[in-house]
Protein backbone atom coordinates (compact mmCIF):
# COMPACT_ATOMS: atom_id res chain seq x y z
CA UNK A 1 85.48 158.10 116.94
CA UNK A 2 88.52 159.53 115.25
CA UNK A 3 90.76 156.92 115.69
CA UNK A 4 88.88 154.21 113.97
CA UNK A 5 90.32 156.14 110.54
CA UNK A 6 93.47 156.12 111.93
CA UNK A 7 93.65 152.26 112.47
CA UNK A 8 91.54 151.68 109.75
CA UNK A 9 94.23 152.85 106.82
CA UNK A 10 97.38 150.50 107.73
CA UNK A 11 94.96 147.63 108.43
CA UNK A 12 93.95 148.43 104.26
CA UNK A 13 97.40 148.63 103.50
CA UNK A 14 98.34 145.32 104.51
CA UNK A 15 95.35 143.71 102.99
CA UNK A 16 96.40 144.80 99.96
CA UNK A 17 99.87 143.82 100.09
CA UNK A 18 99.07 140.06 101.22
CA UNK A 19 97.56 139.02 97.20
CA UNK A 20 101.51 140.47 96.39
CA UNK A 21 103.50 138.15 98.19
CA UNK A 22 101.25 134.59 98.27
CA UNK A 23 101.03 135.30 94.35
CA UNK A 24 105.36 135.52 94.35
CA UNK A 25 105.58 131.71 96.04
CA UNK A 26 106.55 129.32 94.38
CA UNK A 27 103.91 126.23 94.00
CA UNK A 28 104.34 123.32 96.24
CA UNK A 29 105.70 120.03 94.78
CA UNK A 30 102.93 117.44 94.54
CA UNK A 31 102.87 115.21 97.08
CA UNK A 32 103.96 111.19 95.92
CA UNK A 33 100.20 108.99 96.40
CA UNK A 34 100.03 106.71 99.15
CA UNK A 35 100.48 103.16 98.45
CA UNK A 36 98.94 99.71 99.80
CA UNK A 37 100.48 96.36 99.07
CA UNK A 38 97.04 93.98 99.55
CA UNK A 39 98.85 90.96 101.25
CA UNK A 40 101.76 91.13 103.58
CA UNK A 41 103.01 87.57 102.04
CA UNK A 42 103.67 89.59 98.68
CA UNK A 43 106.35 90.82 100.26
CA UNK A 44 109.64 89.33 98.84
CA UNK A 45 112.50 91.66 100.04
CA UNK A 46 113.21 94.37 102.43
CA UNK A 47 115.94 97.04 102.23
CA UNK A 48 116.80 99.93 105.27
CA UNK A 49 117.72 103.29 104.53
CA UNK A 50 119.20 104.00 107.57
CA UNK A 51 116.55 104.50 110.62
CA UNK A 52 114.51 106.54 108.90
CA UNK A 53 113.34 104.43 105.98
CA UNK A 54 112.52 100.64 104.68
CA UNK A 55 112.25 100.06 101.04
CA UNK A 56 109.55 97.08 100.38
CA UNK A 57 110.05 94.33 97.48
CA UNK A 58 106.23 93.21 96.45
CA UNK A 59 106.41 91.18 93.04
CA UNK A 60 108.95 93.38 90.75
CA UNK A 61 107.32 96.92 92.54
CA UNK A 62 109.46 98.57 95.19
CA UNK A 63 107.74 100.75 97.77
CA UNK A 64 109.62 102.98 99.94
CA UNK A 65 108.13 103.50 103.78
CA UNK A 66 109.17 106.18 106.06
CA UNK A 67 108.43 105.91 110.07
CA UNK A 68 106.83 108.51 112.30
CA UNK A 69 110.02 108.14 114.76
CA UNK A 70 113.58 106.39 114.07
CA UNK A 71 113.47 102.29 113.70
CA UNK A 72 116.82 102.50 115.97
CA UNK A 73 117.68 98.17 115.29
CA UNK A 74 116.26 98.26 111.50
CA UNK A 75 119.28 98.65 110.08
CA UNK A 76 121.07 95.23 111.53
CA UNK A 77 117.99 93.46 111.15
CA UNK A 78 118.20 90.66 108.79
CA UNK A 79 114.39 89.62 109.44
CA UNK A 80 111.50 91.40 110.03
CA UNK A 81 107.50 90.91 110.49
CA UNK A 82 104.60 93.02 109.72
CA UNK A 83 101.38 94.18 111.19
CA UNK A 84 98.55 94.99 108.56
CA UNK A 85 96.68 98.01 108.91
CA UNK A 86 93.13 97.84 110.09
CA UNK A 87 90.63 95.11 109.21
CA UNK A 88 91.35 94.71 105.74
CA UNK A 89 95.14 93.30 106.31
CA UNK A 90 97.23 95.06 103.77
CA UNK A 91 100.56 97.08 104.64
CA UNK A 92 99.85 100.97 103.88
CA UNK A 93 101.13 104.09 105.90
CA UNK A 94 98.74 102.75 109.18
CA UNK A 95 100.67 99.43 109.16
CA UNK A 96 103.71 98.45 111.20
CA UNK A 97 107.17 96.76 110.96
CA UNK A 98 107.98 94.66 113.48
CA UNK A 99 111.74 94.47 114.12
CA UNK A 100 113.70 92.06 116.42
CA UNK A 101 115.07 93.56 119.28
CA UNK A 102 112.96 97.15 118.74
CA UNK A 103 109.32 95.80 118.69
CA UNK A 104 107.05 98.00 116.48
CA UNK A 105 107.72 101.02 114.55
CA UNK A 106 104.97 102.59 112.71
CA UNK A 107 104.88 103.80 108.92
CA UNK A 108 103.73 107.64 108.20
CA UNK A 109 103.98 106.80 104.33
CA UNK A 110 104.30 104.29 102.25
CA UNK A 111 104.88 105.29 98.24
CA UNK A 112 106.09 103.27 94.89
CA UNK A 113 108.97 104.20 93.26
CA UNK A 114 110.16 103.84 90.25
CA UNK A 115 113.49 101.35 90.08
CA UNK A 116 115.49 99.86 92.45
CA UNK A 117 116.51 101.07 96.00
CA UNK A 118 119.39 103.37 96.13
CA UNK A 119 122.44 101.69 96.66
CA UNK A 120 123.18 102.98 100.56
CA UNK A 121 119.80 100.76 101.49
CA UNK A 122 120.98 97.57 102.43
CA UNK A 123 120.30 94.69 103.94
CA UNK A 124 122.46 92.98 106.47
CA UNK A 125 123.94 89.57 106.36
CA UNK A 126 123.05 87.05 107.62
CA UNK A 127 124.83 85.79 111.29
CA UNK A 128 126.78 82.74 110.56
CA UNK A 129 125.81 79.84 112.78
């Protein structure tokens, strides 16, 4: 029965030492609210950021998606569909984009921002006839 004591006293030590350090980090950055554009025929404009990202034109509003794994043919796609999220239609981070050539890739957010799209999102041109 001794060595209860013995294991006892560095167990206290850390519990005290834990408040310390959680109290020294530094709070996280809000994270940007989820956005839902009602119809998919608001949508005006598209922009890609790369694989990574599409940046949505609804009205004057720009939304900026990210995917759950790279949209590998998104940038050189000039055209693109969508498929609404659930049963009430709208695009939202459960939506999908559907690109020629890749099929479906999947949003994991979907946010407004304020502005335009940075200049490295782009849109391809159009192939010439």
């Amino acid at each position: 029965m001794t060595h209860r004591p013995a294991l006892l006293a560095p167990l206290a030590l850390l519990a005290t030492a834990l408040p310390a350090t959680a109290q020294d980090a530094a709070p996280a950055a809000p994270a940007a609210k989820e956005a839902r554009i009602p119809f998919p025929s608001m949508i005006r404009d598209f922009r890609a950021d790369g694989r990574d990202a599409i940046y949505l034109r609804a009205g004057r509003q720009w939304y900026r998606g990210t995917f759950f794994a790279p949209c590998q043919e998104l940038p050189w796609a000039w055209q693109i569909a969508f498929k609404p999220s659930g049963g009430a239609g709208g695009i939202d981070r459960f939506a999908s984009i559907i690109v020629p050539r890749e099929g479906e890739c999947r949003l994991a957010s979907l946010v407004k921002i304020d502005g335009k799209p940075p200049e490295r999102a782009k849109k391809p041109a159009k192939p010439k006839d």
